[in-house]
C-alpha atoms as a PDB file:
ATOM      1  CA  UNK A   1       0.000   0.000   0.000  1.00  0.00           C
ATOM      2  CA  UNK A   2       1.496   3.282  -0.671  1.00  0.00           C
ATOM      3  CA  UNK A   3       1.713   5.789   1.695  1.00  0.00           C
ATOM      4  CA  UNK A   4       3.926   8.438   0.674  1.00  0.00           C
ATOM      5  CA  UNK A   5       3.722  10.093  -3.467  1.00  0.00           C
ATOM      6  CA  UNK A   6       6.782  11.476  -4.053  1.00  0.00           C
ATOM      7  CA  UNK A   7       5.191  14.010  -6.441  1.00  0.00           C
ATOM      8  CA  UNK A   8       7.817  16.086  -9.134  1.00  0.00           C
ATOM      9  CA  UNK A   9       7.665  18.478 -12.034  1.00  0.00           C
ATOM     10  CA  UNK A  10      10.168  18.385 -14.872  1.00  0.00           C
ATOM     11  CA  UNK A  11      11.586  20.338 -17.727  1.00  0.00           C
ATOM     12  CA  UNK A  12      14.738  19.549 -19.698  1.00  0.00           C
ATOM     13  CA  UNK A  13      17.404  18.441 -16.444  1.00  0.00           C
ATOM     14  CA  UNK A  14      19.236  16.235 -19.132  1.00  0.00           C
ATOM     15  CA  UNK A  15      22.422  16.746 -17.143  1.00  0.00           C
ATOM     16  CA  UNK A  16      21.117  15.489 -14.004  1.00  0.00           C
ATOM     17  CA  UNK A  17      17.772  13.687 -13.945  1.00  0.00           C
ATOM     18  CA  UNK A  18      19.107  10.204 -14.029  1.00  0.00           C
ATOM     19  CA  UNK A  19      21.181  10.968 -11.331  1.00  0.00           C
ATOM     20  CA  UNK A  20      18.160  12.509  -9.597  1.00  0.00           C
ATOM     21  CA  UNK A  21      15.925   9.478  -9.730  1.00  0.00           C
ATOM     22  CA  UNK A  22      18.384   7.312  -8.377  1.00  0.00           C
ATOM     23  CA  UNK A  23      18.638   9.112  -5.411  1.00  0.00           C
ATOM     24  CA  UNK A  24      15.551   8.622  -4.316  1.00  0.00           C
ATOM     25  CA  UNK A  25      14.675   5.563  -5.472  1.00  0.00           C
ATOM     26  CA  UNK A  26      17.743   3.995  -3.701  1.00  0.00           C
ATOM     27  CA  UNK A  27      15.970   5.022  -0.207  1.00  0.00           C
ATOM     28  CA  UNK A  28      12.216   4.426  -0.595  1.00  0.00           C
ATOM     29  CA  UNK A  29      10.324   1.046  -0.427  1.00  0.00           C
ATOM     30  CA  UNK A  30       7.048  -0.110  -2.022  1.00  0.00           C
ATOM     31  CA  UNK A  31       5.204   2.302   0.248  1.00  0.00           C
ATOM     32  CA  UNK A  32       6.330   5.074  -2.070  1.00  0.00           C
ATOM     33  CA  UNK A  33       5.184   5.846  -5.081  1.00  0.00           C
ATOM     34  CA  UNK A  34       7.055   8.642  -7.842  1.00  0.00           C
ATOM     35  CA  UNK A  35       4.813  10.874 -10.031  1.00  0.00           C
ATOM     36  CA  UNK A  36       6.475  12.599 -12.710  1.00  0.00           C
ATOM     37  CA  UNK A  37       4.625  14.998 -14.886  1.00  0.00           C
ATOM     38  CA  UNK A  38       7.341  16.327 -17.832  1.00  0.00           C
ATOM     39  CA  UNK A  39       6.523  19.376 -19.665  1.00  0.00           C
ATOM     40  CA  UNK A  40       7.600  18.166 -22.746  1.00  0.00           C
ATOM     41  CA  UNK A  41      11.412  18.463 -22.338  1.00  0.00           C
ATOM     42  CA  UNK A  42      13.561  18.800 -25.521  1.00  0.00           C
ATOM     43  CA  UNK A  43      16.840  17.598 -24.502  1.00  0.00           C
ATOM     44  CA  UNK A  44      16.641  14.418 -24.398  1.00  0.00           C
ATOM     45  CA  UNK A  45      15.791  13.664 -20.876  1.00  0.00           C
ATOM     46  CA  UNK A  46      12.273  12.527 -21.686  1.00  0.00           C
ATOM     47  CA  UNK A  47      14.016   9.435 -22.783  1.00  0.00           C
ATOM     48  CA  UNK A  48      15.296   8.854 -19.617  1.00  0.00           C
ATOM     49  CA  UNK A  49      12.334   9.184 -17.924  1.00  0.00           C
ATOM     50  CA  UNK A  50      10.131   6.641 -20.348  1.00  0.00           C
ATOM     51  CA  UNK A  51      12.908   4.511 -19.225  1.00  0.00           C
ATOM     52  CA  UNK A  52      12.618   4.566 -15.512  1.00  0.00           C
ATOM     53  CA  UNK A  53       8.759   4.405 -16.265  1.00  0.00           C
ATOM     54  CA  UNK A  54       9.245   1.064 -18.316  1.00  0.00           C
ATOM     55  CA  UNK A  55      11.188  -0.225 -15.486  1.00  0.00           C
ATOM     56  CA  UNK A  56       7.975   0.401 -13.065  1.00  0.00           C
ATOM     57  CA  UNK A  57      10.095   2.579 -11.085  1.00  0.00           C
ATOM     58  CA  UNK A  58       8.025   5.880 -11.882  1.00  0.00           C
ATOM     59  CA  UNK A  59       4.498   6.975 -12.926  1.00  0.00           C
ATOM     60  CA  UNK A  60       5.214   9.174 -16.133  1.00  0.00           C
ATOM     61  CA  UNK A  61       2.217  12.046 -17.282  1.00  0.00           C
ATOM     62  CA  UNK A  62       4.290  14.232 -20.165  1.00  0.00           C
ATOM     63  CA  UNK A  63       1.563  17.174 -21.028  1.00  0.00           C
ATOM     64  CA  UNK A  64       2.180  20.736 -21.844  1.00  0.00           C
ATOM     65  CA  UNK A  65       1.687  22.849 -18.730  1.00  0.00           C
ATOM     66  CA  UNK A  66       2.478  25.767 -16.521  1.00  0.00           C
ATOM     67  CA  UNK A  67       4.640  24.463 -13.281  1.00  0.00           C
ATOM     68  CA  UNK A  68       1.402  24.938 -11.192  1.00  0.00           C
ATOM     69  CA  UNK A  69      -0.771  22.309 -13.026  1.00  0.00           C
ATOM     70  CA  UNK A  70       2.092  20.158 -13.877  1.00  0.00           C
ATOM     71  CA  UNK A  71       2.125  20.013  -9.508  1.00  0.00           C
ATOM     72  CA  UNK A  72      -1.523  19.537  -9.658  1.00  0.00           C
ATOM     73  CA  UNK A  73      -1.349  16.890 -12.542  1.00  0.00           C
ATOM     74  CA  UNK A  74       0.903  14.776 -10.531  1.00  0.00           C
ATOM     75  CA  UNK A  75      -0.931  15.353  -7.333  1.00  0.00           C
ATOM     76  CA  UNK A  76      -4.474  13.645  -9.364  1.00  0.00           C
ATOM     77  CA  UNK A  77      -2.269  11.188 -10.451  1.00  0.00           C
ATOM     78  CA  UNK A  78      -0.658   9.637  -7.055  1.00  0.00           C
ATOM     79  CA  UNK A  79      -2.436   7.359  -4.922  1.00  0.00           C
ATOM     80  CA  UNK A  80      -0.620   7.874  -0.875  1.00  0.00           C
ATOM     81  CA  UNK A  81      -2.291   9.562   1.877  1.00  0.00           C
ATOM     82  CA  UNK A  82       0.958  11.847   2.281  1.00  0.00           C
ATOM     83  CA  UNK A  83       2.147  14.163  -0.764  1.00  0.00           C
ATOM     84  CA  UNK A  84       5.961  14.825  -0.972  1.00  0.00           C
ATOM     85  CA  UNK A  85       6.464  17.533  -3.729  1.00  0.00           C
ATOM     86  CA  UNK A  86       9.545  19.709  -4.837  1.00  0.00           C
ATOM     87  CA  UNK A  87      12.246  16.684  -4.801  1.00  0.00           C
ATOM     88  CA  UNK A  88      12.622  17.850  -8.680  1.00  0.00           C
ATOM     89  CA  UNK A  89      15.347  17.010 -10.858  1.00  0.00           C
ATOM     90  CA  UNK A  90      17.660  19.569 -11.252  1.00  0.00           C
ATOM     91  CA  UNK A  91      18.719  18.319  -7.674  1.00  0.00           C
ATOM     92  CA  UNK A  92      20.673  15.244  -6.230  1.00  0.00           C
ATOM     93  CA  UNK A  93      19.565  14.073  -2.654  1.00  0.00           C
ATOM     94  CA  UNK A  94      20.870  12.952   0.439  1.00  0.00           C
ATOM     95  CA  UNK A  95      19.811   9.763   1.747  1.00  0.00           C
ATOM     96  CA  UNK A  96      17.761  11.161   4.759  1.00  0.00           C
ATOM     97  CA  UNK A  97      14.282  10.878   3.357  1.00  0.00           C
ATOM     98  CA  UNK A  98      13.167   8.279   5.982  1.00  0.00           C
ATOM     99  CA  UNK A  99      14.596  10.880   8.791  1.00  0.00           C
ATOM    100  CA  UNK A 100      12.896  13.911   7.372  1.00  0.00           C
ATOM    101  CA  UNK A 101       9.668  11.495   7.099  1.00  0.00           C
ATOM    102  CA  UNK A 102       9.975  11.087  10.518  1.00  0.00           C
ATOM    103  CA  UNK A 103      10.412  14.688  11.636  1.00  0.00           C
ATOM    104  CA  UNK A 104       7.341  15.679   9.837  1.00  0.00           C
ATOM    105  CA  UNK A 105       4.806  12.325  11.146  1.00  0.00           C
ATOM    106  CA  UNK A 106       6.836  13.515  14.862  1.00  0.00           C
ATOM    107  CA  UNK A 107       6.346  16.959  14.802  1.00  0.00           C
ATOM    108  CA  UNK A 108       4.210  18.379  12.072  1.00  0.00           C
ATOM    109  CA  UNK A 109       1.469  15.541  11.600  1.00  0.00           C
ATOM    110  CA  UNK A 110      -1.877  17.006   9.811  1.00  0.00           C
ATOM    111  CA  UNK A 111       0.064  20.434   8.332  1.00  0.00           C
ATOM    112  CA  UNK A 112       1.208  21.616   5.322  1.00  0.00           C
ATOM    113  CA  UNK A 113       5.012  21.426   6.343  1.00  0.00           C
ATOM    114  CA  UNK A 114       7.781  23.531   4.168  1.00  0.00           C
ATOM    115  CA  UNK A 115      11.625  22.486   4.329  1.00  0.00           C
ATOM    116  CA  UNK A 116      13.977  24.671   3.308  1.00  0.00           C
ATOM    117  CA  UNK A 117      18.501  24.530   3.309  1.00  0.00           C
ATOM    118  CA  UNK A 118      20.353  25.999   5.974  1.00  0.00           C
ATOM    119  CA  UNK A 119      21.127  28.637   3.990  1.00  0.00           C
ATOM    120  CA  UNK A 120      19.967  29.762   1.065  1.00  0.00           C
ATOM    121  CA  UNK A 121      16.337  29.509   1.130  1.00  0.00           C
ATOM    122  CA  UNK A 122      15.522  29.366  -2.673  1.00  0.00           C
ATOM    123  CA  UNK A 123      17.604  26.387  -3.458  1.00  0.00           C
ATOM    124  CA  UNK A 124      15.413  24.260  -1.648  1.00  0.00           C
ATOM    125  CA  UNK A 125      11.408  24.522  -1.416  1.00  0.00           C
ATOM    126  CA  UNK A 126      10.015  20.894  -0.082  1.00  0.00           C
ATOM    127  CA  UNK A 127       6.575  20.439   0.231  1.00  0.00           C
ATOM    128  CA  UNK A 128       5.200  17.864   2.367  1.00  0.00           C
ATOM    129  CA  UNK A 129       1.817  17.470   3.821  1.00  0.00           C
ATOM    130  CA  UNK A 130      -1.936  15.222   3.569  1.00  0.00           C
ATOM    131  CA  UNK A 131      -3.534  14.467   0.499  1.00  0.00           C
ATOM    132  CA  UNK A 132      -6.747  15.139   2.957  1.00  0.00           C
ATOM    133  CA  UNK A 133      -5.192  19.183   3.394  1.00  0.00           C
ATOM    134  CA  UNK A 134      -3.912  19.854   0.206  1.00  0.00           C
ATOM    135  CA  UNK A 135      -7.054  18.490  -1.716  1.00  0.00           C
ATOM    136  CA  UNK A 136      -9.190  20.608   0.748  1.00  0.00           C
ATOM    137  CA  UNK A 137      -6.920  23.580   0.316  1.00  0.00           C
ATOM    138  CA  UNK A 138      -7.699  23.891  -3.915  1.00  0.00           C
ATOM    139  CA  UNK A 139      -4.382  22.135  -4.534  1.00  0.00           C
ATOM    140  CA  UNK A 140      -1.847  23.789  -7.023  1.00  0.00           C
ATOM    141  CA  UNK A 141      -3.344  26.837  -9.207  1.00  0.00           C
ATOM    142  CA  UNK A 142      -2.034  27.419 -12.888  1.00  0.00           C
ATOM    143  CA  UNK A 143       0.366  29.255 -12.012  1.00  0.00           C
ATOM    144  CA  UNK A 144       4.373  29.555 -13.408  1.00  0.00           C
ATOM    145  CA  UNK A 145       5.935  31.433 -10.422  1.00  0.00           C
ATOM    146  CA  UNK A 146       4.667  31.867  -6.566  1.00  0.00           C
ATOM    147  CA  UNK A 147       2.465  28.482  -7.011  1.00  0.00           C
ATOM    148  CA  UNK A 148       4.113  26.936  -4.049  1.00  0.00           C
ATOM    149  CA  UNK A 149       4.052  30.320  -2.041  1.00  0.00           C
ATOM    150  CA  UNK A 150      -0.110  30.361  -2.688  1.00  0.00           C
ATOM    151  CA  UNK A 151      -0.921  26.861  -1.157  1.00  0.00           C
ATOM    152  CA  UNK A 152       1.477  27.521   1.884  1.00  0.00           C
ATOM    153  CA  UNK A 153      -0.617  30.703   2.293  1.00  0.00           C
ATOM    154  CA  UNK A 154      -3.964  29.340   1.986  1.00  0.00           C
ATOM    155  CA  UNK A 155      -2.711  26.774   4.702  1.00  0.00           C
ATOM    156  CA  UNK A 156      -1.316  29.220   6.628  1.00  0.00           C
ATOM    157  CA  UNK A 157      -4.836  31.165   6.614  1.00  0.00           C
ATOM    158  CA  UNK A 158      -6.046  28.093   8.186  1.00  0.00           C
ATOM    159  CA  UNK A 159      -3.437  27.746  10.780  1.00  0.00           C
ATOM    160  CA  UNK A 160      -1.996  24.334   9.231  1.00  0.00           C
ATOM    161  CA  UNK A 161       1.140  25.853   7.894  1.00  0.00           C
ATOM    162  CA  UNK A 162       4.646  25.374   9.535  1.00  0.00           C
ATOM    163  CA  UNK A 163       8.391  25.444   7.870  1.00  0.00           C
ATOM    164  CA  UNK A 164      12.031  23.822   9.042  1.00  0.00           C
ATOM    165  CA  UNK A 165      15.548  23.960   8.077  1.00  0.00           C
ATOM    166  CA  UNK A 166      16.344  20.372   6.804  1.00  0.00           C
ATOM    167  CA  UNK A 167      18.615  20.553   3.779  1.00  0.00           C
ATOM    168  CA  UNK A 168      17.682  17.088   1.718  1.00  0.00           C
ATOM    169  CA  UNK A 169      19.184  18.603  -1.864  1.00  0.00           C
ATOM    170  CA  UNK A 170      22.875  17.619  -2.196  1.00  0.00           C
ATOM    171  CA  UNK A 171      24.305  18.299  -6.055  1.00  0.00           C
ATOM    172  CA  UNK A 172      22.259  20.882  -7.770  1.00  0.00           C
ATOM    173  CA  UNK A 173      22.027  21.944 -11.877  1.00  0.00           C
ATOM    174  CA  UNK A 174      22.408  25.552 -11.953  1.00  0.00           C
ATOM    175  CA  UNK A 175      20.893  25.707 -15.470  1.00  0.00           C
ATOM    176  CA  UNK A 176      23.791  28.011 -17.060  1.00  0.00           C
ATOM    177  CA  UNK A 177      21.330  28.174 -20.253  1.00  0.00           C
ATOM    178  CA  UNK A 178      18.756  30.685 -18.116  1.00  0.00           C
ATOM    179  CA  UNK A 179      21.535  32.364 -17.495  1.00  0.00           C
ATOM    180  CA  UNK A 180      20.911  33.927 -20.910  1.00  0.00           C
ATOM    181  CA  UNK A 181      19.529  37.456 -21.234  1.00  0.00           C
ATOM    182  CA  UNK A 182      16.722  36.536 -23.330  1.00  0.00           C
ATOM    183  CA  UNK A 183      15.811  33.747 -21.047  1.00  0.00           C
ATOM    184  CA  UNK A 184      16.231  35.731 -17.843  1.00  0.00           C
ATOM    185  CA  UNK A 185      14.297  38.807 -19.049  1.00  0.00           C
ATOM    186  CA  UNK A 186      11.378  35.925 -20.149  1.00  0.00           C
ATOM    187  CA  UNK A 187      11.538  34.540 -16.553  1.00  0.00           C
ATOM    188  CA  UNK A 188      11.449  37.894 -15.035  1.00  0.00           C
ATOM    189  CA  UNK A 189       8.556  38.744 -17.127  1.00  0.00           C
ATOM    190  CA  UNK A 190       6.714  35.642 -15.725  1.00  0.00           C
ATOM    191  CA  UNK A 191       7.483  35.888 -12.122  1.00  0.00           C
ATOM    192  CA  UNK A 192       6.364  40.005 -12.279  1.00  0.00           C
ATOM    193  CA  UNK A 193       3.082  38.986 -14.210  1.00  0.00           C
ATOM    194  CA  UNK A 194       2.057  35.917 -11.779  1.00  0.00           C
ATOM    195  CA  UNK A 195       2.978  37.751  -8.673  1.00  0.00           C
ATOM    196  CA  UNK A 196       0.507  40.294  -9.849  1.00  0.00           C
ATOM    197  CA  UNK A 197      -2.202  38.103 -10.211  1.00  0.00           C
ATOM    198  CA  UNK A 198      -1.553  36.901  -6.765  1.00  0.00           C
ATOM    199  CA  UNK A 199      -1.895  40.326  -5.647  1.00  0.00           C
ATOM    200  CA  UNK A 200       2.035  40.641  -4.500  1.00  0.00           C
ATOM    201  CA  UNK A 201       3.776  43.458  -4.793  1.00  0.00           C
ATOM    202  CA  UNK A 202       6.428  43.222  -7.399  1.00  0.00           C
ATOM    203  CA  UNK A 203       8.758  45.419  -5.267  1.00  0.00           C
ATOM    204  CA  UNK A 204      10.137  45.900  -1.988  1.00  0.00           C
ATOM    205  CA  UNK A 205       9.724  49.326  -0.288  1.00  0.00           C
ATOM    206  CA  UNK A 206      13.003  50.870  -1.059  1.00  0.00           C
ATOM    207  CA  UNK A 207      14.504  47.967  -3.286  1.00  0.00           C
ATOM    208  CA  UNK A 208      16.527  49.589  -6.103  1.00  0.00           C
ATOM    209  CA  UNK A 209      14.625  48.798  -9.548  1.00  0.00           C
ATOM    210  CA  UNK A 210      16.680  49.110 -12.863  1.00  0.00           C
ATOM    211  CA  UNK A 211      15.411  50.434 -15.758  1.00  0.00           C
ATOM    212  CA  UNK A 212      15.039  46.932 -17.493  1.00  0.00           C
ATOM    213  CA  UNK A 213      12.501  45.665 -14.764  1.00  0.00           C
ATOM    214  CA  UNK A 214      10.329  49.198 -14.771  1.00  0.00           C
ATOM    215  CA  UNK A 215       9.849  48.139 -18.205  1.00  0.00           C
ATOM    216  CA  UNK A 216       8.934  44.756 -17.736  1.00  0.00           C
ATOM    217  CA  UNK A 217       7.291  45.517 -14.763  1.00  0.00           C
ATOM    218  CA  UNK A 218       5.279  47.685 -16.881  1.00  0.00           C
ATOM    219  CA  UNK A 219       4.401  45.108 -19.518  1.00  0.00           C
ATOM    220  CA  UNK A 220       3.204  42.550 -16.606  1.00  0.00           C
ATOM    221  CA  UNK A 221       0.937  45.269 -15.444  1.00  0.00           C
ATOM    222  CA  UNK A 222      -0.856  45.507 -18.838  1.00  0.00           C
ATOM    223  CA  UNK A 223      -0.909  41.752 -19.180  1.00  0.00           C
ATOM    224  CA  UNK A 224      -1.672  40.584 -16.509  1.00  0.00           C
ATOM    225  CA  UNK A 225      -5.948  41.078 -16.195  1.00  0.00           C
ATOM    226  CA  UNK A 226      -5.796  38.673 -19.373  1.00  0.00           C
ATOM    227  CA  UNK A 227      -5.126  35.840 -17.399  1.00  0.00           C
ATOM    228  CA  UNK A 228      -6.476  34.261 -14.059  1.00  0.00           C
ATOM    229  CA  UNK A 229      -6.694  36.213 -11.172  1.00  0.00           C
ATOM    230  CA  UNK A 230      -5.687  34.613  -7.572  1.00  0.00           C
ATOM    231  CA  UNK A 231      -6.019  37.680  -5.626  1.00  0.00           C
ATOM    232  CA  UNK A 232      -7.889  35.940  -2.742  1.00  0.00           C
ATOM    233  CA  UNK A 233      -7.961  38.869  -0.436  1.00  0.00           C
ATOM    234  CA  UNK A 234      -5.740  36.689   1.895  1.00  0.00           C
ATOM    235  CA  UNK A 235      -2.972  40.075   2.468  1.00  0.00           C
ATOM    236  CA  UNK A 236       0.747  39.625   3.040  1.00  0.00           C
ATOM    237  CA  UNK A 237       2.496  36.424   3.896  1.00  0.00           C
ATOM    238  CA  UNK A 238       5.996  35.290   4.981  1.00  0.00           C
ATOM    239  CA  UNK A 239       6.631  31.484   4.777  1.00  0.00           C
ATOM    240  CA  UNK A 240       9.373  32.198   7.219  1.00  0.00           C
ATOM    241  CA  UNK A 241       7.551  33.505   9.565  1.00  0.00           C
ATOM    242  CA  UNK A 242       9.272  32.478  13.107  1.00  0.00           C
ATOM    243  CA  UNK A 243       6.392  31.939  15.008  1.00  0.00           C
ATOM    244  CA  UNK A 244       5.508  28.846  12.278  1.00  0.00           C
ATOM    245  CA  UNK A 245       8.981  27.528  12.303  1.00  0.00           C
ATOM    246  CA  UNK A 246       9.644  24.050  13.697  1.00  0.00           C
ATOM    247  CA  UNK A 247      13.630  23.448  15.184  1.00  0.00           C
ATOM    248  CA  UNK A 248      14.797  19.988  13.212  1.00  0.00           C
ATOM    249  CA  UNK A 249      16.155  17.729  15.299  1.00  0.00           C
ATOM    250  CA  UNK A 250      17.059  15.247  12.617  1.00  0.00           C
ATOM    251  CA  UNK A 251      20.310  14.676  11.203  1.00  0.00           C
ATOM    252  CA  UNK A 252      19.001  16.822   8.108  1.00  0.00           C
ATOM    253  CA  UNK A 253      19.553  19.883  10.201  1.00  0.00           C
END
């Protein structure tokens, strides 16, 4: 019977998605079950993953998709009571699944629990919580940037949100091609338009703004009522807010 989905998004991590897999595969039993929902990659790396999926070792969905509904795609598609998401393939992990497993059914049973690194928040955004919750919550919204920063608010309206330092991610792809300033300025365009529609402010009082973002700031602005609105009212939110944070005590601390 499975128990836990291990539920991941995907889009062209050629270099390291083998790699990837076989990091978590080589610590989970048949009580876990892997999801994969590909966004038609170009690079070669959907091969890889038909060939895990012929092997039984993952459930494979390719469809085209924003990164919100590819989340929600693979959350429809898994079967466990408990829905691990973010363990996506641009990183390598450390074999402490079980342990961080164990933190969250210890300290965090029933919530919507966020693990971040020590460090550097960004590099690592794991999502763990009930099938129960998340379905009850509305799930993933279609959404490119900020869709993992709208469920944890909608739980934390509810009270059922909490987040901990426990670094799982060990090697990680930077992605030197979005490095390129086409690519970044397309990226930047995305994350200005969705935060929008979330009702964010696309600026920090006082943060220094160049030129280059005004103007695509701009263009978001005008864009932005043609597509879905998830303005819920809900005001600010900080997912690392102290008075939600939970001290690890595993060795993923």
């Amino acid at each position: 019977m499975v128990r836990h989905s291990i539920c991941i998004t995907h889009y062209n991590n050629g270099p390291t998605v083998s790699a990837s897999l076989q990091s978590i595969i080589s610590q989970i039993d048949h009580t876990y079950e892997i999801v994969v929902v590909d966004n038609m990659s170009d690079d070669g790396s959907e091969v890889v993953l038909r060939e895990f999926a012929s092997e039984g070792k993952i459930k494979l969905i390719v469809e085209r998709c924003s990164r919100g509904v590819g989340r929600q795609i693979a959350f429809e598609n898994a079967t466990g009571e408990y829905i691990i998401a973010n363990l996506d393939m641009d990183d390598t992990f450390k074999q402490e699944l079980p342990e961080f497993l164990k933190f969250y059914h210890d300290k965090c049973e029933g919530k919507l629990l966020l693990a971040t690194a020590d460090k550097e928040r960004w590099s690592q955004n794991i999502t763990l919580g009930p099938r129960s919750l998340i379905a009850d919550l509305g799930g993933w919204r279609d959404l490119q940037w900020g869709e993992d920063w709208d469920l944890w608010r909608r739980a934390g309206r509810r009270g059922a949100y909490r987040w901990t330092t426990f670094s799982l991610a060990q090697g990680i792809n930077l992605h030197e091609e979005r490095r390129r300033a086409r690519v970044k300025l397309r990226q930047r365009y995305a994350r200005y338009r969705d935060m929008l529609r979330l009702g964010r402010d696309i600026f920090s009082p006082g943060e220094r703004v160049s030129a280059s973002q005004r103007a695509i700031a701009r263009l978001a602005r005008l864009t932005s009522p043609f597509y879905r609105s998830y303005n819920d009212g809900l005001g600010p939110f900080d997912p690392y807010d102290s008075s939600c944070y939970l001290v690890p005590d595993m060795g993923g601390s």
